[in-house]
C-alpha atoms as a PDB file:
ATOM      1  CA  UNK A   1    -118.001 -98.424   2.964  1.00  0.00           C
ATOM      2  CA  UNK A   2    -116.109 -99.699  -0.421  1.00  0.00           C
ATOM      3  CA  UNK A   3    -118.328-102.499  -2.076  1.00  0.00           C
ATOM      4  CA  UNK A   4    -115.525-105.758  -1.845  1.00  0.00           C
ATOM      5  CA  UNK A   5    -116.707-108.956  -3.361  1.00  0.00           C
ATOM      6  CA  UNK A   6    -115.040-112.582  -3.035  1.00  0.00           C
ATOM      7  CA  UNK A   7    -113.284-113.106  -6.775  1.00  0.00           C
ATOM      8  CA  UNK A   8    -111.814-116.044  -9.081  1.00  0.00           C
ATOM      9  CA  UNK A   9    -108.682-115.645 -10.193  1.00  0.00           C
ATOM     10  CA  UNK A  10    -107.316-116.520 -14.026  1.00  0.00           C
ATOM     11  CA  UNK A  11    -104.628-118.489 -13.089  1.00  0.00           C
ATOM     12  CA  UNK A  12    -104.153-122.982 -13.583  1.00  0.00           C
ATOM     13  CA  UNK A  13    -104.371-125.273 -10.527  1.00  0.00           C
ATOM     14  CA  UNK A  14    -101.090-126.186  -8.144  1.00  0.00           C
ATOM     15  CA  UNK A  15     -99.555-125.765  -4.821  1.00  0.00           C
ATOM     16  CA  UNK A  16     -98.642-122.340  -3.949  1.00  0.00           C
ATOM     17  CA  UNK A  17     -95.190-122.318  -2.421  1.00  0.00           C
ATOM     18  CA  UNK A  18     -95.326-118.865  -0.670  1.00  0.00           C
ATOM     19  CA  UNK A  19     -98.072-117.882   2.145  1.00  0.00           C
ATOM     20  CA  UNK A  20     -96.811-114.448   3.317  1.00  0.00           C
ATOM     21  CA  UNK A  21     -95.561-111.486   1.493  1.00  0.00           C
ATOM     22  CA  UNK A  22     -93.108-108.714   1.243  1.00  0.00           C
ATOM     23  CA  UNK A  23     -95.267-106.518  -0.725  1.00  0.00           C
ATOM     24  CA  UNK A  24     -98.408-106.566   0.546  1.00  0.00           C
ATOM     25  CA  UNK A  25     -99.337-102.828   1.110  1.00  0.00           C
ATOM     26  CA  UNK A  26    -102.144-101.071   2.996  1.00  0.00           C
ATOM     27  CA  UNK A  27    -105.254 -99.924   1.082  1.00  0.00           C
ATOM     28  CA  UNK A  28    -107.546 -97.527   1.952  1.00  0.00           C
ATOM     29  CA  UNK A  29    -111.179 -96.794   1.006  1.00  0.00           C
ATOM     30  CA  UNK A  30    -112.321 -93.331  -0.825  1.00  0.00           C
ATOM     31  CA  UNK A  31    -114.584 -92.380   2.299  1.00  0.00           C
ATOM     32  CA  UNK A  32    -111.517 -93.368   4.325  1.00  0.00           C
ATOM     33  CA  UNK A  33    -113.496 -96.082   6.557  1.00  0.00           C
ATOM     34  CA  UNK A  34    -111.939 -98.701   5.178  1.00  0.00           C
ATOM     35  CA  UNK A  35    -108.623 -99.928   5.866  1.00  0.00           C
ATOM     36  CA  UNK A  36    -106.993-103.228   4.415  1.00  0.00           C
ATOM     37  CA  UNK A  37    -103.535-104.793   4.289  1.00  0.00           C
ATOM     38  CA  UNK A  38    -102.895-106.876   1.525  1.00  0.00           C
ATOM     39  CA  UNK A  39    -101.010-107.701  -1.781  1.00  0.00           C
ATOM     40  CA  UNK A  40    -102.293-106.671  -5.216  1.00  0.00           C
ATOM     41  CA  UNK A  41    -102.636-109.756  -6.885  1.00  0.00           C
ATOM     42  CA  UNK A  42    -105.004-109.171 -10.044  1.00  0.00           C
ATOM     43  CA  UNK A  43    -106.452-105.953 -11.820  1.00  0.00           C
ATOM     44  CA  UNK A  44    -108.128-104.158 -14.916  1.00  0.00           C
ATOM     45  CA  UNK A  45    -109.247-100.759 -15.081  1.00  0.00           C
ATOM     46  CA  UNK A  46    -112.503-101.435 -13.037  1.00  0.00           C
ATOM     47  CA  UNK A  47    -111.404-103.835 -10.019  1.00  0.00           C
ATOM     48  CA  UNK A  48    -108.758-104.697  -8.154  1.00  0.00           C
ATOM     49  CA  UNK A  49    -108.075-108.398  -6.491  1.00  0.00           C
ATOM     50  CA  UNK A  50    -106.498-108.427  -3.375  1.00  0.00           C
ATOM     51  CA  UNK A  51    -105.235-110.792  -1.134  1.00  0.00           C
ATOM     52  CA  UNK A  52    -104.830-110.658   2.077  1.00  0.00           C
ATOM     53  CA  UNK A  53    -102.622-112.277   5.076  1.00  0.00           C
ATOM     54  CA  UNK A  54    -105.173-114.850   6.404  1.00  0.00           C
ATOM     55  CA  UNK A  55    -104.971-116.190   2.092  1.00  0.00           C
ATOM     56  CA  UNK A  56    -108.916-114.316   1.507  1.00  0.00           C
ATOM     57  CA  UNK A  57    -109.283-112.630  -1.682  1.00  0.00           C
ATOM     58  CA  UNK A  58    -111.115-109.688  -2.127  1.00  0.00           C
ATOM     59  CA  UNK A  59    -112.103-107.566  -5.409  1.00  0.00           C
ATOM     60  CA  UNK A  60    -112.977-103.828  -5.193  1.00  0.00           C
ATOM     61  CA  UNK A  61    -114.066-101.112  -7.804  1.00  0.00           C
ATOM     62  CA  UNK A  62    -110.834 -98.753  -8.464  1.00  0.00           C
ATOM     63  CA  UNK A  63    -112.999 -96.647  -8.500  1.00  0.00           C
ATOM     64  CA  UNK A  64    -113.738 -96.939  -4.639  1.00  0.00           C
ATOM     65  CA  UNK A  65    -110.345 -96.293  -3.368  1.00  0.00           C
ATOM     66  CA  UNK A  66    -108.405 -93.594  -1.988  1.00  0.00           C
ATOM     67  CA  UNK A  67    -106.634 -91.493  -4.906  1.00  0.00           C
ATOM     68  CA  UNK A  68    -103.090 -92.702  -4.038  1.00  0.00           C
ATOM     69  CA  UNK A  69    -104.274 -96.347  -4.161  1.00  0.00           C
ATOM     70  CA  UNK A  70    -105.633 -95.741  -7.834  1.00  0.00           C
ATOM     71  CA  UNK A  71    -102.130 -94.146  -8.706  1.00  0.00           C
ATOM     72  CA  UNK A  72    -100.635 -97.425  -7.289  1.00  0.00           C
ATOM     73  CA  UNK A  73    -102.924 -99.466  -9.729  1.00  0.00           C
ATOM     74  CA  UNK A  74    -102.650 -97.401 -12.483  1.00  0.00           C
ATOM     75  CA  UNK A  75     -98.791 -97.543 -12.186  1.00  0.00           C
ATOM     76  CA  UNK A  76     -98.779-101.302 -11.947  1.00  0.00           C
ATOM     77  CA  UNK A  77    -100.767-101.078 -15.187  1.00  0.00           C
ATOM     78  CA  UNK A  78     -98.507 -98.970 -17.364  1.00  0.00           C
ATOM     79  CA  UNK A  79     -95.449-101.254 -16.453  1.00  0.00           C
ATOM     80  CA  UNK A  80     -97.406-103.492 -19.115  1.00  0.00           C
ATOM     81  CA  UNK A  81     -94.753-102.776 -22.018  1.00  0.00           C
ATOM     82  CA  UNK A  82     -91.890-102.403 -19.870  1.00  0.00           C
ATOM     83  CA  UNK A  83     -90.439-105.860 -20.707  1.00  0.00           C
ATOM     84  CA  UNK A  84     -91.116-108.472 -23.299  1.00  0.00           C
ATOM     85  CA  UNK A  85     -88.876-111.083 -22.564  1.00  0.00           C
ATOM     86  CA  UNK A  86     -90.636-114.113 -20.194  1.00  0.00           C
ATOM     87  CA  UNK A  87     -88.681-114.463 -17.702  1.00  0.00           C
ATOM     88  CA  UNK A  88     -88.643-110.682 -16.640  1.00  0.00           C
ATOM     89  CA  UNK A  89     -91.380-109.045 -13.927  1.00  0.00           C
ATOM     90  CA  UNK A  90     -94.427-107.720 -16.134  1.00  0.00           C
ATOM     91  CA  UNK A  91     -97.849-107.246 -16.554  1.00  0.00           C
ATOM     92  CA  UNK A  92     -99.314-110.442 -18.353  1.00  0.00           C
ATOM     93  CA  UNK A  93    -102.910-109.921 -19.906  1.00  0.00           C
ATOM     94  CA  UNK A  94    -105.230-113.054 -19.428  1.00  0.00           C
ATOM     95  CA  UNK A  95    -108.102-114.241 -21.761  1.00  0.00           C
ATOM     96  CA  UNK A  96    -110.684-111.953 -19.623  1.00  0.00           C
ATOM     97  CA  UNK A  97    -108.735-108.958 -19.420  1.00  0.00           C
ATOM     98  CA  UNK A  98    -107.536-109.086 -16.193  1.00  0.00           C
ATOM     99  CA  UNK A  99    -103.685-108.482 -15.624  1.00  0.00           C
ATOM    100  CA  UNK A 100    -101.223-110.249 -12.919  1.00  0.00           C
ATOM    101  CA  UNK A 101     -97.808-108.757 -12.852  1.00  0.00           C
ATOM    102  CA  UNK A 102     -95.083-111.464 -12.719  1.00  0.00           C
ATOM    103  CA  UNK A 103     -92.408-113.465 -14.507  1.00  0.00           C
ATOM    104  CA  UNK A 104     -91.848-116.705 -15.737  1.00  0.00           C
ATOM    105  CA  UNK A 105     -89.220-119.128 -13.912  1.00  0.00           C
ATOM    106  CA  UNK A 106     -90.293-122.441 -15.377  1.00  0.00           C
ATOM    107  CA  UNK A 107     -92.073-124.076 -18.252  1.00  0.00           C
ATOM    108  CA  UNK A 108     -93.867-127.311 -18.001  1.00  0.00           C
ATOM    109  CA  UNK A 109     -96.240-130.337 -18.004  1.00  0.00           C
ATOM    110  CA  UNK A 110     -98.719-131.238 -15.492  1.00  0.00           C
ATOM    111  CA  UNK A 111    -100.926-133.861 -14.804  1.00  0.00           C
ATOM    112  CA  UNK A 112    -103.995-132.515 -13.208  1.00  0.00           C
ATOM    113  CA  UNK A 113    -106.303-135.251 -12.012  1.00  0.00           C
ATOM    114  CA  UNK A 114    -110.003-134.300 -10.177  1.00  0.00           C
ATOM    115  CA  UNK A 115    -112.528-136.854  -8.436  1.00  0.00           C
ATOM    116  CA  UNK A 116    -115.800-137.045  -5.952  1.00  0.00           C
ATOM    117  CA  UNK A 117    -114.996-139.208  -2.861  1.00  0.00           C
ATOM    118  CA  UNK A 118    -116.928-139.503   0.074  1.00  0.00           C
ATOM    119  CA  UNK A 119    -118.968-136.311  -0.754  1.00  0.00           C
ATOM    120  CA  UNK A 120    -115.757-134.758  -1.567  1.00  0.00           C
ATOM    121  CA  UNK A 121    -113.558-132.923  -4.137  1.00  0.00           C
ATOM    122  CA  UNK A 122    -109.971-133.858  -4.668  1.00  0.00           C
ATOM    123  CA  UNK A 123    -107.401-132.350  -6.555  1.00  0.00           C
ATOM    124  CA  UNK A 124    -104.235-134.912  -7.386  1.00  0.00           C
ATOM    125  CA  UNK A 125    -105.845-136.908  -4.212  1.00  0.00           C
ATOM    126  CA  UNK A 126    -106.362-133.759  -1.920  1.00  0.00           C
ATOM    127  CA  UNK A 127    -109.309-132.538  -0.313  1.00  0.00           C
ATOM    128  CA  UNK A 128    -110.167-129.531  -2.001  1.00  0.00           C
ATOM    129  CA  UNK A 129    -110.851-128.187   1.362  1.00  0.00           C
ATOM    130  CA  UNK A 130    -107.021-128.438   2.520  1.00  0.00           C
ATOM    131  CA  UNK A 131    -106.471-126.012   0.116  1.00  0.00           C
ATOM    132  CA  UNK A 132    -105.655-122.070   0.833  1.00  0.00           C
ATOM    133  CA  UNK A 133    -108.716-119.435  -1.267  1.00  0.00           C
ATOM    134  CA  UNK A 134    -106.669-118.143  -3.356  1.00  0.00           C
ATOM    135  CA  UNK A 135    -105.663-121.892  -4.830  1.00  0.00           C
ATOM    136  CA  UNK A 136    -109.421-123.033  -4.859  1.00  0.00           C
ATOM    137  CA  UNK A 137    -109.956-120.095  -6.625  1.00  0.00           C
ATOM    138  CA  UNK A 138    -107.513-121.480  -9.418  1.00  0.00           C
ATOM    139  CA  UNK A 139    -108.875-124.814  -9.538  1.00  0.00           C
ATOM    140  CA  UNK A 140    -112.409-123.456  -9.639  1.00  0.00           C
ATOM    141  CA  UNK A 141    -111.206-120.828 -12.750  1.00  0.00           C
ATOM    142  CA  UNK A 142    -109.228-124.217 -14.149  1.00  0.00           C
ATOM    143  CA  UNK A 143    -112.452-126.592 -14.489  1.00  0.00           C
ATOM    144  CA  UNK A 144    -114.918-123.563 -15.482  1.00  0.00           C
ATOM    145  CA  UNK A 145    -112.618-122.979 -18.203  1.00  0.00           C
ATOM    146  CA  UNK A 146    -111.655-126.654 -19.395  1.00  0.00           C
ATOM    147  CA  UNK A 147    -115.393-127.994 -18.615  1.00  0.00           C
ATOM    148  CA  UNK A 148    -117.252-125.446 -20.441  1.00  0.00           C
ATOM    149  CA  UNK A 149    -119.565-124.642 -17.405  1.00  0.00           C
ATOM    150  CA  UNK A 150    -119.657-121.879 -14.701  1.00  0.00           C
ATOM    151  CA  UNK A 151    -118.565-122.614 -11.693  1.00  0.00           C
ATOM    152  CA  UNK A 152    -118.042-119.854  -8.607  1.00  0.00           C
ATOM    153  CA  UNK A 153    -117.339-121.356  -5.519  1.00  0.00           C
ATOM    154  CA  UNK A 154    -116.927-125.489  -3.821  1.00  0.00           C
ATOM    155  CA  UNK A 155    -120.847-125.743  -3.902  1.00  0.00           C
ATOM    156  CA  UNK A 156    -120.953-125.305  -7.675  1.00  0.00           C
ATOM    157  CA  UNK A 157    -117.949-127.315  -8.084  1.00  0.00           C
ATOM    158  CA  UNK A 158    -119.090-130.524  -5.721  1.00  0.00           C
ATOM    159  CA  UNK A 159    -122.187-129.999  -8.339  1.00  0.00           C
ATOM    160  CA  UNK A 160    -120.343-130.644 -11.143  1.00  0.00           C
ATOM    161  CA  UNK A 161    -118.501-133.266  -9.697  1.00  0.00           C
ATOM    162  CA  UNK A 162    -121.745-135.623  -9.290  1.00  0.00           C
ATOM    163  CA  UNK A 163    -121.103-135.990 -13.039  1.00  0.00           C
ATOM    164  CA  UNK A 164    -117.984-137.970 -12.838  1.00  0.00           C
ATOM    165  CA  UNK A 165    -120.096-141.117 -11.347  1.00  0.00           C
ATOM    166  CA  UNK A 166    -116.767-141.578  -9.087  1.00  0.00           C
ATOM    167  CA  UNK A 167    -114.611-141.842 -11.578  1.00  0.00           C
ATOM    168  CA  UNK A 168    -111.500-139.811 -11.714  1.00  0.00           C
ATOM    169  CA  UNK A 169    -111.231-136.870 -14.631  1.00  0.00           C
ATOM    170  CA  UNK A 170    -107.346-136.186 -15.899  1.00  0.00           C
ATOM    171  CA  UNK A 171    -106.141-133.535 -17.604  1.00  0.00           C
ATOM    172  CA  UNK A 172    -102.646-132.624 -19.184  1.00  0.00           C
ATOM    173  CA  UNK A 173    -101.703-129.002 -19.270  1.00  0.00           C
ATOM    174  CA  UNK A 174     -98.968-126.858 -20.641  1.00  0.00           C
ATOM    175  CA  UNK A 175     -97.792-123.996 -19.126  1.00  0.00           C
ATOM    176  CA  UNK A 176     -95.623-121.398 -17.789  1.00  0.00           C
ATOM    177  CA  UNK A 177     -94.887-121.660 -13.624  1.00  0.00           C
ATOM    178  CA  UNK A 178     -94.761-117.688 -12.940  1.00  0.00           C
ATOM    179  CA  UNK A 179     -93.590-115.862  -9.436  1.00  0.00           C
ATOM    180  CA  UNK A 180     -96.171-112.918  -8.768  1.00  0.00           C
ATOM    181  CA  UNK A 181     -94.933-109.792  -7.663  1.00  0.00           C
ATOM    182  CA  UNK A 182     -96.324-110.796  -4.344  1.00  0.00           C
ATOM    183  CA  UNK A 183     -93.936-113.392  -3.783  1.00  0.00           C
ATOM    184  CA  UNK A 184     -96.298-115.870  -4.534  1.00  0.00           C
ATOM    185  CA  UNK A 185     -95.334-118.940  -7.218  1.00  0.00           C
ATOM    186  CA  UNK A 186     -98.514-120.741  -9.248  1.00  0.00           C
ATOM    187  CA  UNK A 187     -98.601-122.145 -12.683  1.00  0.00           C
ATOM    188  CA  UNK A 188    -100.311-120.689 -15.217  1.00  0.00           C
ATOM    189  CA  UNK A 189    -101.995-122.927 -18.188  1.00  0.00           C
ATOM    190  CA  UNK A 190    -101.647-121.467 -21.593  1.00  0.00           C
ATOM    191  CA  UNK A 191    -105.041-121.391 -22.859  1.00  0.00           C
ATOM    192  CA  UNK A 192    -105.485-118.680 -19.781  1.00  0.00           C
ATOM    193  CA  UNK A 193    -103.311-116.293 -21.489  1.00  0.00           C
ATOM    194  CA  UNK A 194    -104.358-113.386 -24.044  1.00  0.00           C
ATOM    195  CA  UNK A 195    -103.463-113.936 -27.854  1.00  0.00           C
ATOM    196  CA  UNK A 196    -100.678-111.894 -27.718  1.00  0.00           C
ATOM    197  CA  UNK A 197     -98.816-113.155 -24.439  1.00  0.00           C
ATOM    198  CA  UNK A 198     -98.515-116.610 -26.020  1.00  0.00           C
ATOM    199  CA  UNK A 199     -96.143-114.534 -28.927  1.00  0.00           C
ATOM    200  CA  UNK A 200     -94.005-113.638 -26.154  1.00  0.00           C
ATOM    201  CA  UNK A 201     -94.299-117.321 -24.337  1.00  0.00           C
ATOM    202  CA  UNK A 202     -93.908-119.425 -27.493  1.00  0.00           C
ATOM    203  CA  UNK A 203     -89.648-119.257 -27.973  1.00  0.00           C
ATOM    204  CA  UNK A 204     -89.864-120.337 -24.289  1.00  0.00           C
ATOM    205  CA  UNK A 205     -91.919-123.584 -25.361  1.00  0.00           C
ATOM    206  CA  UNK A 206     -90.061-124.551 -28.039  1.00  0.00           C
ATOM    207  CA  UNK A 207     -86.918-124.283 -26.070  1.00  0.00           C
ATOM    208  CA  UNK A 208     -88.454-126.527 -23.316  1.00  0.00           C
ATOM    209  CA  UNK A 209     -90.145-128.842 -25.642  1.00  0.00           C
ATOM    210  CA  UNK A 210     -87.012-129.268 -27.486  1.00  0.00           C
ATOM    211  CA  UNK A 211     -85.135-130.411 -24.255  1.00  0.00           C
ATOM    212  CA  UNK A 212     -88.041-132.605 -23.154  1.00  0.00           C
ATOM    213  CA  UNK A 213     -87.253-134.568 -26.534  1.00  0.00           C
ATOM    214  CA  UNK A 214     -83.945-134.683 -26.340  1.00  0.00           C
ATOM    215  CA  UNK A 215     -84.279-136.264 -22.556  1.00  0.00           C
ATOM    216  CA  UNK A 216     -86.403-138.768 -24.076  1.00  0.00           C
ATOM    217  CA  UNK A 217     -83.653-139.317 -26.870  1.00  0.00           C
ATOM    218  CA  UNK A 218     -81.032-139.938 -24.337  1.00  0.00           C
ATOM    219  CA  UNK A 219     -83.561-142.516 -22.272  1.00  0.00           C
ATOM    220  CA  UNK A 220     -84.496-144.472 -25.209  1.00  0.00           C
ATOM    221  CA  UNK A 221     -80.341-144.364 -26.180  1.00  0.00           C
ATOM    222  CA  UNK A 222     -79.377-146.007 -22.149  1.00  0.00           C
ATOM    223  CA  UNK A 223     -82.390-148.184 -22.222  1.00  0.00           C
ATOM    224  CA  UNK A 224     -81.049-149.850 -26.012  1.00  0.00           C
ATOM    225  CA  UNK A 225     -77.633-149.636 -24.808  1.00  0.00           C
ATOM    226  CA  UNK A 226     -78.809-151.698 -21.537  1.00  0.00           C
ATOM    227  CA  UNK A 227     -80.602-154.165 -23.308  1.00  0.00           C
ATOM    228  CA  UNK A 228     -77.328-154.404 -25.433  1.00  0.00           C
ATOM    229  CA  UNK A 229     -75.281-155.229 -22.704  1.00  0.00           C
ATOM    230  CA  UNK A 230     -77.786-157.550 -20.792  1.00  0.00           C
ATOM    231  CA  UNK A 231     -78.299-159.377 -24.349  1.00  0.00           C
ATOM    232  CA  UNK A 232     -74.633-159.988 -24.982  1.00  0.00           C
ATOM    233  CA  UNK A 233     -74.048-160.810 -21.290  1.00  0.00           C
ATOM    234  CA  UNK A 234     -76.866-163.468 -22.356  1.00  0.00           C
ATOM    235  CA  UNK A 235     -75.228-164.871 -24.668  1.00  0.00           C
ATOM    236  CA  UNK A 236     -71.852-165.082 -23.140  1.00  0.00           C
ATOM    237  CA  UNK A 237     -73.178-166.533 -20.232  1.00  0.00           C
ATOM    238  CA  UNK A 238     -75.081-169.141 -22.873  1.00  0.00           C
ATOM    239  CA  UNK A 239     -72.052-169.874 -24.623  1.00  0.00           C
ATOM    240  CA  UNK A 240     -69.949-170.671 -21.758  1.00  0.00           C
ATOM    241  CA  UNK A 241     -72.409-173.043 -20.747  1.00  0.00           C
ATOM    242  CA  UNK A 242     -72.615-174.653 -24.537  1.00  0.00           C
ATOM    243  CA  UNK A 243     -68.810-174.680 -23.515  1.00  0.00           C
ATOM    244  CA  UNK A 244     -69.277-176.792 -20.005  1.00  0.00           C
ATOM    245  CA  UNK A 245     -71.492-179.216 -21.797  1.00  0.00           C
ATOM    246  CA  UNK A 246     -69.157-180.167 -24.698  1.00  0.00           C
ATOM    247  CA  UNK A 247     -66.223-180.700 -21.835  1.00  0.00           C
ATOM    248  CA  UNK A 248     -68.608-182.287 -19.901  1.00  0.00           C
ATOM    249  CA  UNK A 249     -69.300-185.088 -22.803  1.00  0.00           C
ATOM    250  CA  UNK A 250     -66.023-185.096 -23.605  1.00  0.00           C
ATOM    251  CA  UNK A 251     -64.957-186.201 -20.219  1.00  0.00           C
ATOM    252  CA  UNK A 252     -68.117-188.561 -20.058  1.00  0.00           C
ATOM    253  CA  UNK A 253     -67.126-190.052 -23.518  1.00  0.00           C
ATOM    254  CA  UNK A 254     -63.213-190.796 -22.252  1.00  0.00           C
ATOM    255  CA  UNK A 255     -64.143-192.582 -19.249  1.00  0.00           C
ATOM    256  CA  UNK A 256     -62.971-189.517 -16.725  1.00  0.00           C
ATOM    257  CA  UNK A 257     -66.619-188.538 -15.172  1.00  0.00           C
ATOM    258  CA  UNK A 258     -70.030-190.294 -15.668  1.00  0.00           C
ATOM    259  CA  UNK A 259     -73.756-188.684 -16.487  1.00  0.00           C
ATOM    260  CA  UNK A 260     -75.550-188.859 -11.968  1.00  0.00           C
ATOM    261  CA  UNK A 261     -79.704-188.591 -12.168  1.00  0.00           C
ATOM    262  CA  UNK A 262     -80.292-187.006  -8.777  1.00  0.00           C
ATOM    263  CA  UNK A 263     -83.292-186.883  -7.617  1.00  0.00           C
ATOM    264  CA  UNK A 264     -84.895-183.841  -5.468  1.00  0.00           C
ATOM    265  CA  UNK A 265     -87.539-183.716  -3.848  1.00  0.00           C
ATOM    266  CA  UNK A 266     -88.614-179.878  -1.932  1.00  0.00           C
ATOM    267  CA  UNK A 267     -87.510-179.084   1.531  1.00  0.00           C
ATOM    268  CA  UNK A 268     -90.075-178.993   4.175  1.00  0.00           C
ATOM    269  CA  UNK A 269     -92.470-175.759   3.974  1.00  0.00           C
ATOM    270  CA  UNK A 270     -91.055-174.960   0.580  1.00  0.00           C
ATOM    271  CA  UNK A 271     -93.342-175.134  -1.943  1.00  0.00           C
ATOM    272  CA  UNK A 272     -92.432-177.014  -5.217  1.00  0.00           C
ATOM    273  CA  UNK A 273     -92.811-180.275  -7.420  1.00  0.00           C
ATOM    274  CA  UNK A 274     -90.270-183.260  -7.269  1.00  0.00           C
ATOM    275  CA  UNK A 275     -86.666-182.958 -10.078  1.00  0.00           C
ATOM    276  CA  UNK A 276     -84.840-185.366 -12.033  1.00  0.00           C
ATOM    277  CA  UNK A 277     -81.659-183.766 -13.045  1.00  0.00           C
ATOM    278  CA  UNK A 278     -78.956-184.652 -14.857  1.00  0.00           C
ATOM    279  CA  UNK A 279     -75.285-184.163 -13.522  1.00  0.00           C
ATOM    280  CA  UNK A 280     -71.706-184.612 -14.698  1.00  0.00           C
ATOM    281  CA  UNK A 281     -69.560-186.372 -11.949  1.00  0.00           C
ATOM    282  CA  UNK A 282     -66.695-188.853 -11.050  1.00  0.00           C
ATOM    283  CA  UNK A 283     -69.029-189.880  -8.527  1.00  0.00           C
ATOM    284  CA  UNK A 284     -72.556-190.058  -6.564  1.00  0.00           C
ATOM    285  CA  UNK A 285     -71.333-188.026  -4.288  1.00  0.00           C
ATOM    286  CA  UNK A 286     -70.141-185.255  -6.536  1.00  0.00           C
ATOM    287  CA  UNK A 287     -73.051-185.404  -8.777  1.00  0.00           C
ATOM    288  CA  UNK A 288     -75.333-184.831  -5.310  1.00  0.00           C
ATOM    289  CA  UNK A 289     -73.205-182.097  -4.289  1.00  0.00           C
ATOM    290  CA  UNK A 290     -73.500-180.147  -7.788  1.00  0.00           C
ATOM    291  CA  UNK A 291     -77.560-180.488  -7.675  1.00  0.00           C
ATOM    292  CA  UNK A 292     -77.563-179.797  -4.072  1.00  0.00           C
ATOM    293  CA  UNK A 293     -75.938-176.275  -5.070  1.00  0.00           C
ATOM    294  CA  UNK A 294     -78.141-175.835  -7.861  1.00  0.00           C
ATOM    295  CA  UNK A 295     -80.972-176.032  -5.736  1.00  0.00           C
ATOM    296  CA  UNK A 296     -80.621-175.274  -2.346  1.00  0.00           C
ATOM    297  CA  UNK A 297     -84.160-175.510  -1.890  1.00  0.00           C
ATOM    298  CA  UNK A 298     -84.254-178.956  -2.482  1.00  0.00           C
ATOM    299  CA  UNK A 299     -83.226-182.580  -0.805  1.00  0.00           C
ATOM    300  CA  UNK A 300     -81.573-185.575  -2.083  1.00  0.00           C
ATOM    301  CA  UNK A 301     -84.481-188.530  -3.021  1.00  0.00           C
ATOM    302  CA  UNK A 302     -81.815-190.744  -4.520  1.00  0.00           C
ATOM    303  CA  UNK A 303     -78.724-191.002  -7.204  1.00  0.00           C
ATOM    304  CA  UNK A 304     -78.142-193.228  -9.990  1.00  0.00           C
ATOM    305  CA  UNK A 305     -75.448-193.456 -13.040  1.00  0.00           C
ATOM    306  CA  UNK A 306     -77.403-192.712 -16.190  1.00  0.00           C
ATOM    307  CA  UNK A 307     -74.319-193.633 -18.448  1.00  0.00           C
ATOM    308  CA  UNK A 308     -71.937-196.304 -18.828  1.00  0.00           C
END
């Protein structure tokens, strides 16, 4: 019986957005008492990380497999220098050796926040539990790698997460999102990659980090050019009242309209303190209808000329 073992695999912490697989293959043992269908997700020359339909992963020795499943491995691994360009399928070399074959649709910022609740780990506010093994494996490669500590499986990580008090830990991570050859689509943080994939991933960055400035240009450029427009609507709307007020004393000074203090007091249920103001009007009842409309919240309490 081939030796399989449950493995973590090098690769950053998100929401895979494929479940099945047009690629998944069947393996087969050495002895030939083994069978298993399922997509080759991870390798080096010693193992081989599988996954299979039900979301599992599984690692076993290369060594332990049938002679045309080695081939297939082997084959996958000498595609390695087939392409250099991102955004074509190829083998990509992680920190630890191991090698997912894949390409690079997307790079990115993400805001990765993790916190203890109720006994429980959550990921951006999920339950770590709701997610499939081959993401928990990410997030458990993700915190081993940014926290410094080892951590395997949930157990280890609920363990580590007694440090946080309660308290929510954030992260912000660069990186590349990357469709497997399985179908599958997963970030993949930068600092996971080997030395000399970041050569290759670097024109890719600048490119993206470039337009993610420029974006940032354009909202600063709408957000002055709205403040523009609200400050000169401001002052427009300031100006024609300046305007009113003049034609207002004008009139008062000729004799045509007289200066009304109306007094308001609030409606019932409407909260509010009692207003003296001071209206322009050829009479009491004009003045009262112009504060009325002012403040339709309000009730007459009385009306008086203020000037002569």
């Amino acid at each position: 019986m081939c030796r399989i073992t449950k493995y973590l695999l090098l690769i950053l912490v998100s929401t895979l957005l494929s479940t099945g697989s047009a690629h998944a293959r069947g393996w087969v043992c050495k002895a030939g008492k083994f069978k298993l269908e399922a997509d080759l997700i991870s390798f080096n020359d010693s193992l081989a990380v599988l996954k299979r339909p039900t979301g599992e992963l599984v690692a076993i020795e290369v060594a332990e497999l049938s002679d045309a499943d080695q081939k297939y491995v082997r084959s996958k691994e000498t595609e390695e220098a087939t392409a250099k360009s991102a955004d074509q399928m190829q083998v990509w070399t992680g920190r630890d050796g191991m090698k997912v074959r894949g390409q690079v649709v997307a790079f990115g910022r993400k805001e990765v926040e993790i916190q203890r609740k109720f006994g429980q780990v959550h990921i951006n506010g999920e339950k770590l539990s709701s997610f499939d093994p081959l993401h928990q494996a990410i997030i458990f490669k993700t915190v081993a790698y940014l926290e410094k500590v080892e951590i395997e499986d949930e157990k280890a990580l609920r363990e580590w997460a007694k440090s946080l008090g309660g308290m929510a830990k954030r992260y912000t991570i660069d990186g590349v999102r990357m469709q497997l050859e399985s179908g599958d689509e997963i970030p993949v943080p930068f600092f996971l990659f080997a030395a000399d994939e970041l050569k290759i991933l670097e024109p890719g960055w600048q490119v993206w980090l470039e337009r993610e400035e420029s974006e940032k240009e354009r909202e600063r450029e709408d957000f002055l050019m709205r403040s523009a427009a609200m400050a000169y609507q401001r002052d427009q709307a300031a100006k024609q009242q300046i305007e009113i007020l003049k034609l207002d004393l004008l009139a008062t000074a000729a004799g045509v309209t007289s200066i009304w203090e109306v007094g308001l007091v609030p409606k019932p249920n409407v909260y509010g303190r009692p207003l003296r103001v001071m209206v322009p009007a050829q009479n009491s009842q004009a003045a009262t209808i112009m504060a009325l409309r002012r403040y339709p919240r309000y009730t007459l309490a009385g009306v008086r000329r203020a000037s002569r």
